[in-house]
Protein backbone atom coordinates (compact mmCIF):
# COMPACT_ATOMS: atom_id res chain seq x y z
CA UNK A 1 12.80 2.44 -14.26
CA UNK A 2 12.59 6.30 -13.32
CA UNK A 3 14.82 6.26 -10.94
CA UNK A 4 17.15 8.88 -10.56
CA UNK A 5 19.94 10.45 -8.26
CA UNK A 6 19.56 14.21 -8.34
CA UNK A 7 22.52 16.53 -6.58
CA UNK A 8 22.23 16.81 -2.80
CA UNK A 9 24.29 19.63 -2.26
CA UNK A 10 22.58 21.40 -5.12
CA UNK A 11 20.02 24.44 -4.05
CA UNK A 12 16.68 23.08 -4.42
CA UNK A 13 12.98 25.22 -4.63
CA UNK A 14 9.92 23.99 -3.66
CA UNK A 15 6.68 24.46 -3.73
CA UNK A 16 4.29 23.69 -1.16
CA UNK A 17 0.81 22.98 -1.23
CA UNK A 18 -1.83 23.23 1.42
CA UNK A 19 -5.24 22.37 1.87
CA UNK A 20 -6.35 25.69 3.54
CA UNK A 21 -9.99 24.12 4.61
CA UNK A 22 -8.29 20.57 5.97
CA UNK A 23 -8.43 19.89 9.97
CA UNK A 24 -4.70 17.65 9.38
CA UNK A 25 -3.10 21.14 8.48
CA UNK A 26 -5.06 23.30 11.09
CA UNK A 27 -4.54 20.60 14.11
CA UNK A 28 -0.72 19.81 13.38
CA UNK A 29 1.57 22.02 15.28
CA UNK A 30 4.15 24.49 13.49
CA UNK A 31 3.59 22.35 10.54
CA UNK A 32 4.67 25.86 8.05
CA UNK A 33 7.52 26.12 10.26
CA UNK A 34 8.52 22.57 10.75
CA UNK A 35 8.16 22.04 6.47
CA UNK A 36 10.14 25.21 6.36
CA UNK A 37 13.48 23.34 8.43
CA UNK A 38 12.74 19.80 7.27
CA UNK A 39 13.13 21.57 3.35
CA UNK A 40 16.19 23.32 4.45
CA UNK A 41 15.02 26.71 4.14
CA UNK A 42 17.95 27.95 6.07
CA UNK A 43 20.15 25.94 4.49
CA UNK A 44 19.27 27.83 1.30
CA UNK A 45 16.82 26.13 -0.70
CA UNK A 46 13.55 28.10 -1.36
CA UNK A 47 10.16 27.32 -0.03
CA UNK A 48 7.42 28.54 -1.23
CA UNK A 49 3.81 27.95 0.31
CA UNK A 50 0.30 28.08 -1.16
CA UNK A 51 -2.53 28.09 0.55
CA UNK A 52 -5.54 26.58 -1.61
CA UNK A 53 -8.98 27.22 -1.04
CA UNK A 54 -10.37 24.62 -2.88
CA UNK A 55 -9.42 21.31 -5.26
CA UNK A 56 -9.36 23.58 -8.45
CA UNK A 57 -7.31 26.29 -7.35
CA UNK A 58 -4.74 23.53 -6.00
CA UNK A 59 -4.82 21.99 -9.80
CA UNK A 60 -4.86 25.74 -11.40
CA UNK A 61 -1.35 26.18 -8.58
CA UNK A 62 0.01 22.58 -9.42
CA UNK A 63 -0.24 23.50 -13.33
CA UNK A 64 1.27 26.33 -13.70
CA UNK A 65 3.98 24.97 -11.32
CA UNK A 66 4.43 22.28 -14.17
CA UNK A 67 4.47 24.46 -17.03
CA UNK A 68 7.16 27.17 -15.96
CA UNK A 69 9.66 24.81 -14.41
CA UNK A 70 10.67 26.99 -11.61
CA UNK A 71 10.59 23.96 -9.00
CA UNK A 72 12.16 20.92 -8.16
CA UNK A 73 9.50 19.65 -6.54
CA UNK A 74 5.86 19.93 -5.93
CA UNK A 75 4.94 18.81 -2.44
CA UNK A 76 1.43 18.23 -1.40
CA UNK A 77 0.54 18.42 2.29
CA UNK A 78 -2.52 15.86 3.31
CA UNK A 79 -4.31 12.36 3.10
CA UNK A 80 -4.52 10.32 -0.40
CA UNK A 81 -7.18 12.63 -1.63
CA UNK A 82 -5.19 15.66 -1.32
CA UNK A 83 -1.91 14.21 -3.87
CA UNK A 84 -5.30 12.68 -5.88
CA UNK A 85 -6.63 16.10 -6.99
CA UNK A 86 -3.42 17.12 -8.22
CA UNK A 87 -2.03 13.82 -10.54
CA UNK A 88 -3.52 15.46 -13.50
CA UNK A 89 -2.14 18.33 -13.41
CA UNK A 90 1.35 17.16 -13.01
CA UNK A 91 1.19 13.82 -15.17
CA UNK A 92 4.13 13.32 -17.47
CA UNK A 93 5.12 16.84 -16.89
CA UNK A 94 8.27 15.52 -15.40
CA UNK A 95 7.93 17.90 -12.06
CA UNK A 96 7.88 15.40 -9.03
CA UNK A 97 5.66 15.06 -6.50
CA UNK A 98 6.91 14.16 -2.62
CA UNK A 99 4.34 14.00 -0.09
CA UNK A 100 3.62 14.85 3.46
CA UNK A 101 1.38 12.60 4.79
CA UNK A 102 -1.67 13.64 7.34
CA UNK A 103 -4.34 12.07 5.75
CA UNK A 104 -6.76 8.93 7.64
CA UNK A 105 -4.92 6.45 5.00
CA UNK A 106 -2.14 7.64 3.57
CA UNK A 107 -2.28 4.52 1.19
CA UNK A 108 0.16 6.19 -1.58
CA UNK A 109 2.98 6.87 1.30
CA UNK A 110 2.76 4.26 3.48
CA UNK A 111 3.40 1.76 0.29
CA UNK A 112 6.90 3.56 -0.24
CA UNK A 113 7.32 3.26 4.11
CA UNK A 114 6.94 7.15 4.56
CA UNK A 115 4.96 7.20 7.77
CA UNK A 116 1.76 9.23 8.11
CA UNK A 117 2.70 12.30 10.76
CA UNK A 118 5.81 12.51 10.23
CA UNK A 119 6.67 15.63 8.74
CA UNK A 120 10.39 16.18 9.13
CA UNK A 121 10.82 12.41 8.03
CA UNK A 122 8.57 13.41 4.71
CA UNK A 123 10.67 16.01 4.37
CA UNK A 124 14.00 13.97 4.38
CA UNK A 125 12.79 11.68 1.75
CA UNK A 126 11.67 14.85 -0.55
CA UNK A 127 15.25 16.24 -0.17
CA UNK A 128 16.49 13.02 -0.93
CA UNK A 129 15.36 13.77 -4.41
CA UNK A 130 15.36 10.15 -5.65
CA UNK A 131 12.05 9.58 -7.68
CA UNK A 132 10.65 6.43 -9.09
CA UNK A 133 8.07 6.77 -12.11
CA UNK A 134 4.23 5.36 -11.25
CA UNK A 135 1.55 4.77 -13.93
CA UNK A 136 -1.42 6.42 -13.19
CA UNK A 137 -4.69 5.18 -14.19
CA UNK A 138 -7.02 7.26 -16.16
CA UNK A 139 -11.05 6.31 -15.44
CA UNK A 140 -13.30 9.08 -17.96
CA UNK A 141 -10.88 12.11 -17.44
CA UNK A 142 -9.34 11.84 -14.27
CA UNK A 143 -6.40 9.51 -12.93
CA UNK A 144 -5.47 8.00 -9.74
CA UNK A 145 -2.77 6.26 -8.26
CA UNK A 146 -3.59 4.08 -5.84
CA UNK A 147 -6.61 1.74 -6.48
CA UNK A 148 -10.29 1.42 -5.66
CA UNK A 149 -13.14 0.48 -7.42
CA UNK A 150 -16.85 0.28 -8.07
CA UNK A 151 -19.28 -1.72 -5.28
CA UNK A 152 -19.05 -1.67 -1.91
CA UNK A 153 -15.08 0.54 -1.79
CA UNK A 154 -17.73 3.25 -3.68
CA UNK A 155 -20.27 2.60 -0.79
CA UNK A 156 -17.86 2.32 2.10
CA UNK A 157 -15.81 5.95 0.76
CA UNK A 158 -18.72 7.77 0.01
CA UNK A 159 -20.42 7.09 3.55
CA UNK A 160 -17.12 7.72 5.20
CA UNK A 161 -16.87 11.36 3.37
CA UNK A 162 -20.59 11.94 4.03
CA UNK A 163 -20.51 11.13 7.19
CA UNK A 164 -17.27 13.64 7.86
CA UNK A 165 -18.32 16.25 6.41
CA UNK A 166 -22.16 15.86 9.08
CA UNK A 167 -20.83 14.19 11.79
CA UNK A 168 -19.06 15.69 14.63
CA UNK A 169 -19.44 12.39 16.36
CA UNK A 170 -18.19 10.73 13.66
CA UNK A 171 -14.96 13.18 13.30
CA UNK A 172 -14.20 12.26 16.94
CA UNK A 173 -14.13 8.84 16.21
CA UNK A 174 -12.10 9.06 13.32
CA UNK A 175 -9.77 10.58 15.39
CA UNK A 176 -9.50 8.24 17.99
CA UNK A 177 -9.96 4.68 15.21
CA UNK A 178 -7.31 6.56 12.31
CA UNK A 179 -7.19 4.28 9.61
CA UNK A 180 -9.54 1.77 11.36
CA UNK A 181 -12.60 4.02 10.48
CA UNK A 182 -12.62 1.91 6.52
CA UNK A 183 -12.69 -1.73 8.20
CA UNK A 184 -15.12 -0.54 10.69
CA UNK A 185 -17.48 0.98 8.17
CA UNK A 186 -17.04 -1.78 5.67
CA UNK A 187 -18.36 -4.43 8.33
CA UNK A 188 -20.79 -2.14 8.69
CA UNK A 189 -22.13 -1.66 5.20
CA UNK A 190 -22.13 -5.76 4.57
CA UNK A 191 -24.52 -6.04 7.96
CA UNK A 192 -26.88 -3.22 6.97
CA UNK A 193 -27.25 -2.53 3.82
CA UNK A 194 -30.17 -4.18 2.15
CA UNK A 195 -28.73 -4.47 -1.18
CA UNK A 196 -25.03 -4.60 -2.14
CA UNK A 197 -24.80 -6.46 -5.31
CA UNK A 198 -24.53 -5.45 -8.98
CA UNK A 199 -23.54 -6.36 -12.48
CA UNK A 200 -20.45 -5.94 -13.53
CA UNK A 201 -19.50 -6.10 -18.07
CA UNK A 202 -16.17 -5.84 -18.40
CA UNK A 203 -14.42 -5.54 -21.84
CA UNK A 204 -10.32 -5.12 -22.09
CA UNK A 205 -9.16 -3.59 -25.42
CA UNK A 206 -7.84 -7.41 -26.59
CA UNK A 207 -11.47 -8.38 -26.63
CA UNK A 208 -11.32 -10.33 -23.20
CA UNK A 209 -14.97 -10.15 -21.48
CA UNK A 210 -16.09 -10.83 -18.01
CA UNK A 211 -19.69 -10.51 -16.79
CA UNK A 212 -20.59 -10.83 -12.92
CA UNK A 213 -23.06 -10.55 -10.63
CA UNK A 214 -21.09 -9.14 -7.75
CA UNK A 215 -20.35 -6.82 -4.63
CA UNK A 216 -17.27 -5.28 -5.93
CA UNK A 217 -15.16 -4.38 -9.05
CA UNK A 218 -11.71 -3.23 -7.46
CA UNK A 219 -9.06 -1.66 -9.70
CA UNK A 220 -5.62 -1.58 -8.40
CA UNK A 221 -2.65 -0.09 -9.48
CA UNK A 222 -0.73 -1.34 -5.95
CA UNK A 223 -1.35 -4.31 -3.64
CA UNK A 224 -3.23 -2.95 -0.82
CA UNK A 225 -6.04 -0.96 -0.58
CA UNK A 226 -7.13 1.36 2.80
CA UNK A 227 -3.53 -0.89 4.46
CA UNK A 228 -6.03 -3.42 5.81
CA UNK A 229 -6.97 -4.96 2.52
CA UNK A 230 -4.07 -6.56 -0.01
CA UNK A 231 -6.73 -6.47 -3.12
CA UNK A 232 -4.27 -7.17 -5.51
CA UNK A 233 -1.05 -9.69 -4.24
CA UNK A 234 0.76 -9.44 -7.85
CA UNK A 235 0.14 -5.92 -8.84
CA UNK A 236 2.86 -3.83 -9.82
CA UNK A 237 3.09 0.34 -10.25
CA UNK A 238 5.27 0.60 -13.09
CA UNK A 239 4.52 -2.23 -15.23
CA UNK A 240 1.72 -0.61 -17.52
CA UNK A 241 -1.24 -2.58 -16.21
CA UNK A 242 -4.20 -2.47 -14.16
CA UNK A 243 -5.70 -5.49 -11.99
CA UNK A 244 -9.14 -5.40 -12.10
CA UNK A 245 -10.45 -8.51 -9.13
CA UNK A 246 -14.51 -9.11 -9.26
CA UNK A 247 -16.19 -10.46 -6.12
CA UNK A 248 -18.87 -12.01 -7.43
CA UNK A 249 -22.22 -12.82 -5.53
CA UNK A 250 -22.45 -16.74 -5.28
CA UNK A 251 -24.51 -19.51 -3.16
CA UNK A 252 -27.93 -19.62 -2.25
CA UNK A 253 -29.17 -16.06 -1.18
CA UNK A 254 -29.66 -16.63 2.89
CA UNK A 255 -25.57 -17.56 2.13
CA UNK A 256 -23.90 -15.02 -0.42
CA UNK A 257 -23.99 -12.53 2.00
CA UNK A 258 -21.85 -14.54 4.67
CA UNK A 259 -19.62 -15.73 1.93
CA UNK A 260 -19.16 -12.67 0.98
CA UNK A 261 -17.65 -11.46 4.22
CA UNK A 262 -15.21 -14.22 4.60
CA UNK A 263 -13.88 -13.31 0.95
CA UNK A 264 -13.77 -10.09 2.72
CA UNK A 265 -11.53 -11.85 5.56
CA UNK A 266 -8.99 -13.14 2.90
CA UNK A 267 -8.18 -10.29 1.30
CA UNK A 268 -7.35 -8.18 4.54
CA UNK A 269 -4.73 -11.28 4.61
CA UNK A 270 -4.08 -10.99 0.36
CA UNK A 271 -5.33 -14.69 0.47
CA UNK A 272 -8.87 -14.66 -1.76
CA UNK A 273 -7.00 -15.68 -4.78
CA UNK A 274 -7.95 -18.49 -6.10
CA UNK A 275 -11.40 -18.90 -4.50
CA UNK A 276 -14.16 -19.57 -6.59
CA UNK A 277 -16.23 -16.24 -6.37
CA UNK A 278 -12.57 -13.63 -6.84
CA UNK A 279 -11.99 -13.10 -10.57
CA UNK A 280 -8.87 -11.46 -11.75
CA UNK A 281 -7.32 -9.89 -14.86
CA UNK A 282 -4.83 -7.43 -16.27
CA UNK A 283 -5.34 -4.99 -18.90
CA UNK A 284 -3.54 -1.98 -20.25
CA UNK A 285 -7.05 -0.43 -20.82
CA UNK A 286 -11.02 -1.54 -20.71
CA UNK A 287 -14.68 -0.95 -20.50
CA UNK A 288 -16.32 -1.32 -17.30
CA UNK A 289 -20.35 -1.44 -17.62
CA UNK A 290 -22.77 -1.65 -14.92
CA UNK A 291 -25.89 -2.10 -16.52
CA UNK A 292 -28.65 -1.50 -13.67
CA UNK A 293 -27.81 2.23 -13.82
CA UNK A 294 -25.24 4.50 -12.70
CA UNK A 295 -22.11 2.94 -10.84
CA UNK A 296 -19.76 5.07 -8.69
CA UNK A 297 -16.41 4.49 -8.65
CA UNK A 298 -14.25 5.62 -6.01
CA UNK A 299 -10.08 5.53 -6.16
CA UNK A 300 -7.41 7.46 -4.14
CA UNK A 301 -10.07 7.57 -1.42
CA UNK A 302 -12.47 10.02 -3.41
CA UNK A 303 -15.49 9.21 -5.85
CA UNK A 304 -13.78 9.71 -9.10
CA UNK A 305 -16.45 9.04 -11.88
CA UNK A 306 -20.37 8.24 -11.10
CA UNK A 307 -21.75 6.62 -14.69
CA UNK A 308 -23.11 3.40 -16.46
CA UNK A 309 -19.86 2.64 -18.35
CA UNK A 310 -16.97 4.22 -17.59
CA UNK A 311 -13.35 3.58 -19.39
CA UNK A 312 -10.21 2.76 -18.22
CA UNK A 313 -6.62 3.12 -19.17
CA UNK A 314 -3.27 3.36 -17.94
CA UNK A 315 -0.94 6.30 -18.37
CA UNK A 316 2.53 4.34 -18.22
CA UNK A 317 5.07 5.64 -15.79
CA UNK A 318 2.70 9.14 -15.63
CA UNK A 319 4.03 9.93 -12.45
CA UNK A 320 7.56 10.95 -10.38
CA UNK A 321 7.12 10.40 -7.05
CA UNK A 322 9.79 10.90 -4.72
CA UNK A 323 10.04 8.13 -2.40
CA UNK A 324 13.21 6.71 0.05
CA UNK A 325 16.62 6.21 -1.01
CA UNK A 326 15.85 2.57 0.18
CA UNK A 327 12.60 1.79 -1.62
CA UNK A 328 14.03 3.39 -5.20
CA UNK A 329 17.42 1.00 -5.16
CA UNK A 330 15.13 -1.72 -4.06
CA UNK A 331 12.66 -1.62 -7.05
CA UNK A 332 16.00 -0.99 -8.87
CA UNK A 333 17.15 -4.24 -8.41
CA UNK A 334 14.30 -6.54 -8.22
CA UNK A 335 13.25 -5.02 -11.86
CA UNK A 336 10.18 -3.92 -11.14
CA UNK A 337 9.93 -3.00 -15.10
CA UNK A 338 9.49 -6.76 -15.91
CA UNK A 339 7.09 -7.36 -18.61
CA UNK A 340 3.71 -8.46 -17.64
CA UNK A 341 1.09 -10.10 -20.20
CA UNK A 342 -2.40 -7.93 -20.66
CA UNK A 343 -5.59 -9.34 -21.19
């Protein structure tokens, strides 16, 4: 499983990673300070903070953290996107990662019940030291952990981020909707934009093919995607797979688009299973074509890979997160590690 029980009373050495451009880590108050007691720095352990400028220097920092060995844990301050810039530099290096959730979604936390804001409870769980071991997903070069997917997620992320980044409207609101902002532009998108459909080729490595016509090609490595949508009911983190659900575009045209959105209902609920326009499979790895042109695909909140066939595969138990004493003797004993069959 991955799961381990390191020494409490042991002195432990961190190192801390911020985002030196983020608003979470310029609005939060005392965060240093507050990381600084919730670690135990005067308790003894050592606490070390960089302050990254941008995504490669926090990779360059998170690598040669890996290499030398000189922590017992690499903890990344920040939203989905900030832990996602740094799984490939600590993949199967066996250095874990806890996080300290301030992000808009938090998805990677909030599905081991480490609440976004809370610092000193983040901290707890990283002194905790108990770990379980995640696959990560590799698309082209780069993993992820969470999920996401070509389609309409690729639409709905990249106008989100666009929209941030020129909007100081749009910043307000985020601040005042939190994790609400991705439902809100997703009904959005469906209503306005003219045209949200694509084709999907899928290949898996066994041979299995899929071809659709459809608004979205999610890939998920956990159930839920953005908390308001369970994309993926039977998905598991550490069983060496990938589920890859296609929505695809069916009825006459004046109707796909409304059918769409109530296939867009169900899985907020994790009920679309099962209908007749969801397809699902599992694969250790695959080819994913779209064949009109240039797909993005978006995962861990950020647009990952922007091409016409991009290929997936899974990096088996890539990744030590640390996660609550709770949630690691929990997966423990349900097996999570249960054998799965790929297409």
């Amino acid at each position: 499983m991955g799961i381990a029980r390191r020494d409490p009373m042991a002195t432990k050495r961190y190192l801390v990673i911020l985002n030196a451009n983020a608003g979470c880590t310029k609005s939060t108050p005392r965060l240093e300070e507050r990381i600084r007691a919730g670690l135990g720095e005067d308790e003894g352990n050592r606490v070390l903070f960089v302050r990254c400028q941008d995504p490669q220097e926090a990779r360059r920092t998170a690598a040669a953290a890996a290499r030398t060995g000189r922590f017992d844990a690499l903890v990344v301050v920040g939203g989905d996107g900030s832990h996602h810039q740094l799984l490939d530099a600590v993949a199967e290096s066996g250095l874990p990662l806890g996080v300290i959730p301030l992000g808009t979604a938090n998805d990677l936390a909030a599905n081991f019940g480490i609440e976004g804001g809370d610092v000193e409870g983040a901290c707890a769980v990283i002194r905790e030291g108990r770990f379980v071991s995640l696959d990560l997903v590799e698309v082209g070069k780069k993993c992820f952990a969470t999920g996401g997917g070509l389609g309409v997620p690729a639409r709905v992320a990249m106008s989100v981020d666009d929209l941030r980044k020129r909007s100081r409207a749009f910043r307000l609101l985020m601040g005042l909707v939190g994790h609400y902002i991705y439902p809100i532009v997703t009904l959005f998108t469906l209503l306005l934009t003219r045209k949200l459909h694509e084709r999907y080729e899928i290949e898996t490595a066994r041979g299995k093919r899929c071809e659709v016509e459809g608004y979205a090609a999610l890939l998920m490595n956990f159930r839920s995607l953005g908390k308001h949508f369970q994309a993926a009911p039977s998905a598991k983190h550490s069983d060496g797979l990938v589920d890859i659900v296609l929505i695809e575009r069916k009825g006459p045209r004046g109707l796909a688009r409304l059918r769409f959105l109530m296939t867009v209902l169900h899985i907020a609920r994790g009920t679309h299973m099962g209908r007749s326009d969801v397809h699902h499979l599992r694969a250790r790895s695959f080819t994913i074509a779209a064949p009109q042109g240039a797909s993005a695909c978006m995962a861990d909140g950020e647009v990952i890979a922007i091409a016409n066939t991009l290929s997936v595969r899974v990096r088996s138990r890539a990744l030590d997160l640390l996660v609550p004493a709770a949630h690691a003797d929990r997966l423990r004993k349900t097996g999570l590690a249960s054998q799965s069959r790929a297409a």
